[in-house]
Protein backbone atom coordinates (compact mmCIF):
# COMPACT_ATOMS: atom_id res chain seq x y z
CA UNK A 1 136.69 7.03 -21.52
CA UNK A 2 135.03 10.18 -22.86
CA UNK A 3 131.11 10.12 -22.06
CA UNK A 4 129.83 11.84 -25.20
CA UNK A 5 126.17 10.40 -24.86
CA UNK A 6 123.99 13.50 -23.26
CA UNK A 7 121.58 14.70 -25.96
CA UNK A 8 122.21 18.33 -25.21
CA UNK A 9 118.65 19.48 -24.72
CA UNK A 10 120.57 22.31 -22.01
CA UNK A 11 121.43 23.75 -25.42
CA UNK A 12 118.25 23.85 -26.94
CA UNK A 13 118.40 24.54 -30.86
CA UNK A 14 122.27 24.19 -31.09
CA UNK A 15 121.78 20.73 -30.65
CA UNK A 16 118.56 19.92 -32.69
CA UNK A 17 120.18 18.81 -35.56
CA UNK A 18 123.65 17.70 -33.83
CA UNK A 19 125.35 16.10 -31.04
CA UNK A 20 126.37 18.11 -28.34
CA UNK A 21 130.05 16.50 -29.00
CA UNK A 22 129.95 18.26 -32.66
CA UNK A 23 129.23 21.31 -31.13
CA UNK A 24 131.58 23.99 -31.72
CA UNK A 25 133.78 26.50 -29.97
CA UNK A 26 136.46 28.76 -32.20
CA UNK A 27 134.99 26.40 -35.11
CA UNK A 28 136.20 23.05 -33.63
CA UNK A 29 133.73 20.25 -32.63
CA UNK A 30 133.99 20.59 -28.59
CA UNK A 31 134.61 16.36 -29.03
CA UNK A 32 137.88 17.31 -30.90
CA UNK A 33 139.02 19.86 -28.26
CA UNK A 34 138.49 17.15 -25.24
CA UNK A 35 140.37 14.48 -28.16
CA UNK A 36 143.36 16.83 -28.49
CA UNK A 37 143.84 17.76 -25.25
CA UNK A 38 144.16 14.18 -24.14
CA UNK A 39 146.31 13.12 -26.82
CA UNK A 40 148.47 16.28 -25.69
CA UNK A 41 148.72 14.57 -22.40
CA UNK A 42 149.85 11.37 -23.18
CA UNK A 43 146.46 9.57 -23.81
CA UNK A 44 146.40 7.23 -27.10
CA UNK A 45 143.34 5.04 -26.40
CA UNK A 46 140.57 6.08 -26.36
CA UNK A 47 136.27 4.60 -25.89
CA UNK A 48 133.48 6.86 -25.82
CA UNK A 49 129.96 6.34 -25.41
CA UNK A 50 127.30 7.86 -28.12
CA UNK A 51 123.95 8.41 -27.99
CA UNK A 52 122.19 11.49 -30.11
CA UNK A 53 123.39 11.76 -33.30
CA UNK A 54 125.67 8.51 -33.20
CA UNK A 55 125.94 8.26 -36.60
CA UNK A 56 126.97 11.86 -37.08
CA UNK A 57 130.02 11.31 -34.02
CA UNK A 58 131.27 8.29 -35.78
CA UNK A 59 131.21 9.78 -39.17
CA UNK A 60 133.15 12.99 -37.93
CA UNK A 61 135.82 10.30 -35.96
CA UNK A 62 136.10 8.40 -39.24
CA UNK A 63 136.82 11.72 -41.20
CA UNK A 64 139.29 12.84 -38.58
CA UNK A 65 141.04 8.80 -38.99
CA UNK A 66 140.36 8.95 -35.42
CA UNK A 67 143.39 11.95 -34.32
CA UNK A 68 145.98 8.78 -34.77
CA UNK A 69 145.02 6.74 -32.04
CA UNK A 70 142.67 4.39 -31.17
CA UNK A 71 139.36 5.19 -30.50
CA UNK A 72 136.26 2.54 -29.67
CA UNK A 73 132.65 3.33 -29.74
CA UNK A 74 130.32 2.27 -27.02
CA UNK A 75 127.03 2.60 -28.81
CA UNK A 76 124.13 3.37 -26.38
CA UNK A 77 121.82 4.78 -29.15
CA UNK A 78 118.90 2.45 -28.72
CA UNK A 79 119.02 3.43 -24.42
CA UNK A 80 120.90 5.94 -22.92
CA UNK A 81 122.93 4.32 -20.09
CA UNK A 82 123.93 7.22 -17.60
CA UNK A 83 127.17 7.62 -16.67
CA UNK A 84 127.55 4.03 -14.46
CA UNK A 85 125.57 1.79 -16.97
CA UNK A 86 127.78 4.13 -19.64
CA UNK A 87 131.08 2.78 -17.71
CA UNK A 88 129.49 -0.70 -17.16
CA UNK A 89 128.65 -1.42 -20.79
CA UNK A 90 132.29 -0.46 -21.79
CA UNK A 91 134.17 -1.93 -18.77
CA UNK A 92 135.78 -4.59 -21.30
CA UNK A 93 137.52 -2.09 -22.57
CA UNK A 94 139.70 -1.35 -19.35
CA UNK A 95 141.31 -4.88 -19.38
CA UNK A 96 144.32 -4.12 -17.72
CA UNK A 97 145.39 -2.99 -14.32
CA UNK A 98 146.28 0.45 -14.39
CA UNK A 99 143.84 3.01 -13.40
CA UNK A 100 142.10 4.89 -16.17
CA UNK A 101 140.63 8.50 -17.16
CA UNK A 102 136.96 9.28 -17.33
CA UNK A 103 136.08 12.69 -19.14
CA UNK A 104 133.00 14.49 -19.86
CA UNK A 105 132.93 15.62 -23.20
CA UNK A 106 131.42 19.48 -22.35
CA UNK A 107 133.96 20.25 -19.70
CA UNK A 108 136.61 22.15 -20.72
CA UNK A 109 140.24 22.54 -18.28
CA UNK A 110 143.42 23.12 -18.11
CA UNK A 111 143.83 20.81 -15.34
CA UNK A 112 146.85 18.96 -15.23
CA UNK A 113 145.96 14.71 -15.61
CA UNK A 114 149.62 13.79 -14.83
CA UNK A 115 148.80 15.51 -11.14
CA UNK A 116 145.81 14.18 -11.44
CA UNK A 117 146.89 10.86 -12.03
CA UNK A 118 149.56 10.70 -9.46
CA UNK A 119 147.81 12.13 -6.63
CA UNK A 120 145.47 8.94 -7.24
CA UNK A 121 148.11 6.94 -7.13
CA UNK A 122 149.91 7.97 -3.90
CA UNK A 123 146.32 7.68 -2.62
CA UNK A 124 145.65 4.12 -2.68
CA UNK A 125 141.93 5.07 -3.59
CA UNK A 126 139.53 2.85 -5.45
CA UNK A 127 138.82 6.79 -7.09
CA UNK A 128 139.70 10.22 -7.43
CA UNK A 129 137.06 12.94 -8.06
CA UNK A 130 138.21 16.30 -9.88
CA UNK A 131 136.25 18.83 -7.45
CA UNK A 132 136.04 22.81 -6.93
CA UNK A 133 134.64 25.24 -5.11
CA UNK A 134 131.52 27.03 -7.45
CA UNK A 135 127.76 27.28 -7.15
CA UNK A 136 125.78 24.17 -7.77
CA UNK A 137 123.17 22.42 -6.47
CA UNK A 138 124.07 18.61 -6.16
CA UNK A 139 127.39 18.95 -3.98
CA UNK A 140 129.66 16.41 -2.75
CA UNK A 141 130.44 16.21 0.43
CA UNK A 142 134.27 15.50 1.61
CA UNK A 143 136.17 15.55 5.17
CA UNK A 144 139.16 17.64 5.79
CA UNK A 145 141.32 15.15 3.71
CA UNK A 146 139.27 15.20 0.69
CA UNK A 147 137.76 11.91 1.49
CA UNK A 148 134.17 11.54 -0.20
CA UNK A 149 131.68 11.22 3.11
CA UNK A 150 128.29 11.96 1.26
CA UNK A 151 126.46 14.22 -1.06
CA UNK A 152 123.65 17.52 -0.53
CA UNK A 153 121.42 18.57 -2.91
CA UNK A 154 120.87 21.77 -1.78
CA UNK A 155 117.53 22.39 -3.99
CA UNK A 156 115.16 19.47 -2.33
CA UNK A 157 117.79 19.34 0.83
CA UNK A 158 118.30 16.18 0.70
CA UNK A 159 121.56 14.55 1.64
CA UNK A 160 123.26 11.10 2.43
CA UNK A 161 126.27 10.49 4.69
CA UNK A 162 127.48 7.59 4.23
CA UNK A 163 131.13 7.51 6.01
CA UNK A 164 132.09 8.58 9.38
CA UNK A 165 134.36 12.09 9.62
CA UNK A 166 135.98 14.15 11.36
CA UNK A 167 135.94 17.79 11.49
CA UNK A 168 133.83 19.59 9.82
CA UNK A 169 132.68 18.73 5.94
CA UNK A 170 133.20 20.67 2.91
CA UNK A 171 131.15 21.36 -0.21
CA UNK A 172 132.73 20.62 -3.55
CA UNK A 173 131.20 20.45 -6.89
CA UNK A 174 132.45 17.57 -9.14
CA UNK A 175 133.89 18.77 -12.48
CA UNK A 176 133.42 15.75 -14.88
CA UNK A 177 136.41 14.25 -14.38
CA UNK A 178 137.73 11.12 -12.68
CA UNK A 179 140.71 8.63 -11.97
CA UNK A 180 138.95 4.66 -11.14
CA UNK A 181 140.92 1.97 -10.15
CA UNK A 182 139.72 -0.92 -12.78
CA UNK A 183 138.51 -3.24 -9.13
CA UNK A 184 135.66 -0.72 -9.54
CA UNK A 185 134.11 -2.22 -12.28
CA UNK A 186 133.30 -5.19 -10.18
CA UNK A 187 131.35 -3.41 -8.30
CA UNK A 188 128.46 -2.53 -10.31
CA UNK A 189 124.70 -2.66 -9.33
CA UNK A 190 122.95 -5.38 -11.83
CA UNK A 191 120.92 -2.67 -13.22
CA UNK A 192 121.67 -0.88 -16.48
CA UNK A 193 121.25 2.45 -16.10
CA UNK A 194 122.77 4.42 -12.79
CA UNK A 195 125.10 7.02 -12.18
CA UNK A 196 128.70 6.96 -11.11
CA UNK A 197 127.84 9.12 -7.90
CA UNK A 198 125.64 6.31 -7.03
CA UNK A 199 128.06 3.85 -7.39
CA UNK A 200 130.50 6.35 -5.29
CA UNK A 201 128.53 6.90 -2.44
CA UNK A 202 127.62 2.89 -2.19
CA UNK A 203 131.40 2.37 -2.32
CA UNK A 204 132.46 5.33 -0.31
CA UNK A 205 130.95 3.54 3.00
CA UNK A 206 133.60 0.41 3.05
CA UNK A 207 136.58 2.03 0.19
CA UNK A 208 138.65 5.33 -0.03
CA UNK A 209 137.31 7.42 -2.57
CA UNK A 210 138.76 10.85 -2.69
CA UNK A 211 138.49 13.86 -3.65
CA UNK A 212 140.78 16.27 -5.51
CA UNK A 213 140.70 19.87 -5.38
CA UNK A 214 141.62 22.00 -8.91
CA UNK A 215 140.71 25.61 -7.74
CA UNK A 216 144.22 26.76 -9.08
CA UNK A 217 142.94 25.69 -12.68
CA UNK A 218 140.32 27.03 -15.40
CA UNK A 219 137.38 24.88 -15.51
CA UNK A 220 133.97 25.63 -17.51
CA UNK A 221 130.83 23.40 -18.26
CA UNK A 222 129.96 24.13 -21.79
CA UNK A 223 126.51 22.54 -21.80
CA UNK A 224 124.60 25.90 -21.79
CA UNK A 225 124.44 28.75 -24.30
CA UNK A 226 125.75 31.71 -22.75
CA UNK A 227 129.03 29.11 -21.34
CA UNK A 228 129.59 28.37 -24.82
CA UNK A 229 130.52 31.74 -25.72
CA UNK A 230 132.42 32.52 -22.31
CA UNK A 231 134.50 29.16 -23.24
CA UNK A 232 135.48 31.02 -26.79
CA UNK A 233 137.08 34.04 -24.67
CA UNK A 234 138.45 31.51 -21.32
CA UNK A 235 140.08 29.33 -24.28
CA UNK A 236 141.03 30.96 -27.08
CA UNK A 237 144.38 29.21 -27.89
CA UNK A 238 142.60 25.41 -27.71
């Protein structure tokens, strides 16, 4: 799943008259760099929730005869969702049993899903968090063997623990971009609109949910202005 619903507003005129999906780096739609770079990996179905500018996202997919593959819309543009009501609405979808991708559309990587995807497996997690080591705020919190144990926002200092550890915890950021074993979808609050941290914290008390480190890898969050134009010179070949 791609979650292609934020409105952008971090981007402030870019995004006025677009989605922050159809926003471009090298003069490609940063939706068909994210579309590309899965298909490169082996991905070949696709949903993705829309929000701002839905029409505009499904007119661009419809142009593009959706890259070859098959591509679903989860259409959130009377309420925005957030990223667990996103994955809720379009759990039918993930009707099988293998684990699946979920990938924000403004993060940018050369991380490596196959190792990604593997580690999960060998893991016997219910999910697997793509983390680093940068400045943030909102920080997960994970035990010496990258299993989740809480969360710190480091702003209002706040912070939950919700899993007994050992040693002495760590503070990664999450980059976007996760493995989820489909069980997880059963485990939804009955509310519509959450986040997925909230639904991995709740689970992390009772479930393995881990954590996986990509330090080695380039990574950049292109929901800002000035990260737009450092993602032209980080990425040129995309």
């Amino acid at each position: 799943m791609i979650f292609a619903a934020g409105r952008g507003t971090r981007l402030g005129n870019i995004t006025r008259d677009i989605p922050k999906a159809l926003v471009e780096i090298n003069g490609i739609p940063i939706l068909e760099h994210t579309i590309r770079s899965l298909i490169r990996q082996g991905f070949n179905e696709i949903i993705m929730n829309v929000h701002h500018y839905s029409d505009k996202i499904i007119d661009f997919l419809k142009l593009k005869n959706n890259f070859g593959i098959r591509i679903e819309i989860s259409d959130e543009t009377e309420k925005l969702l957030d990223t667990g009501g996103g994955l809720k609405k379009a759990a039918w979808f993930f009707n099988g049993n293998d684990p699946f991708l979920v990938h924000n559309v403004d993060v940018l990587t050369d991380l490596d899903l196959h190792r990604l995807y593997n580690t999960h497996l060998n893991s016997g997690a219910f999910a697997t968090l793509a983390v680093r080591h940068r400045k943030t705020v909102r920080y997960l919190l994970s035990d010496e063997n990258g299993v989740l144990c809480g969360w710190r926002n480091t702003g209002t200092r706040e912070e939950k623990i919700v899993k007994d550890y050992s040693g002495r915890l760590q503070e990664v950021a999450f980059s976007g971009i996760h493995i989820i074993r489909p069980e997880l979808l059963q485990n939804f609050p009955g509310k519509d609109v959450f986040s997925m941290i909230e639904v991995y914290l709740k689970l992390a008390a009772d479930h393995r949910i881990m954590t996986f480190n990509h330090d080695d890898t380039r990574w950049l969050d292109i929901g800002r202005p000035e990260t737009l134009m450092l993602a032209e010179k980080m990425f040129p070949s995309l």
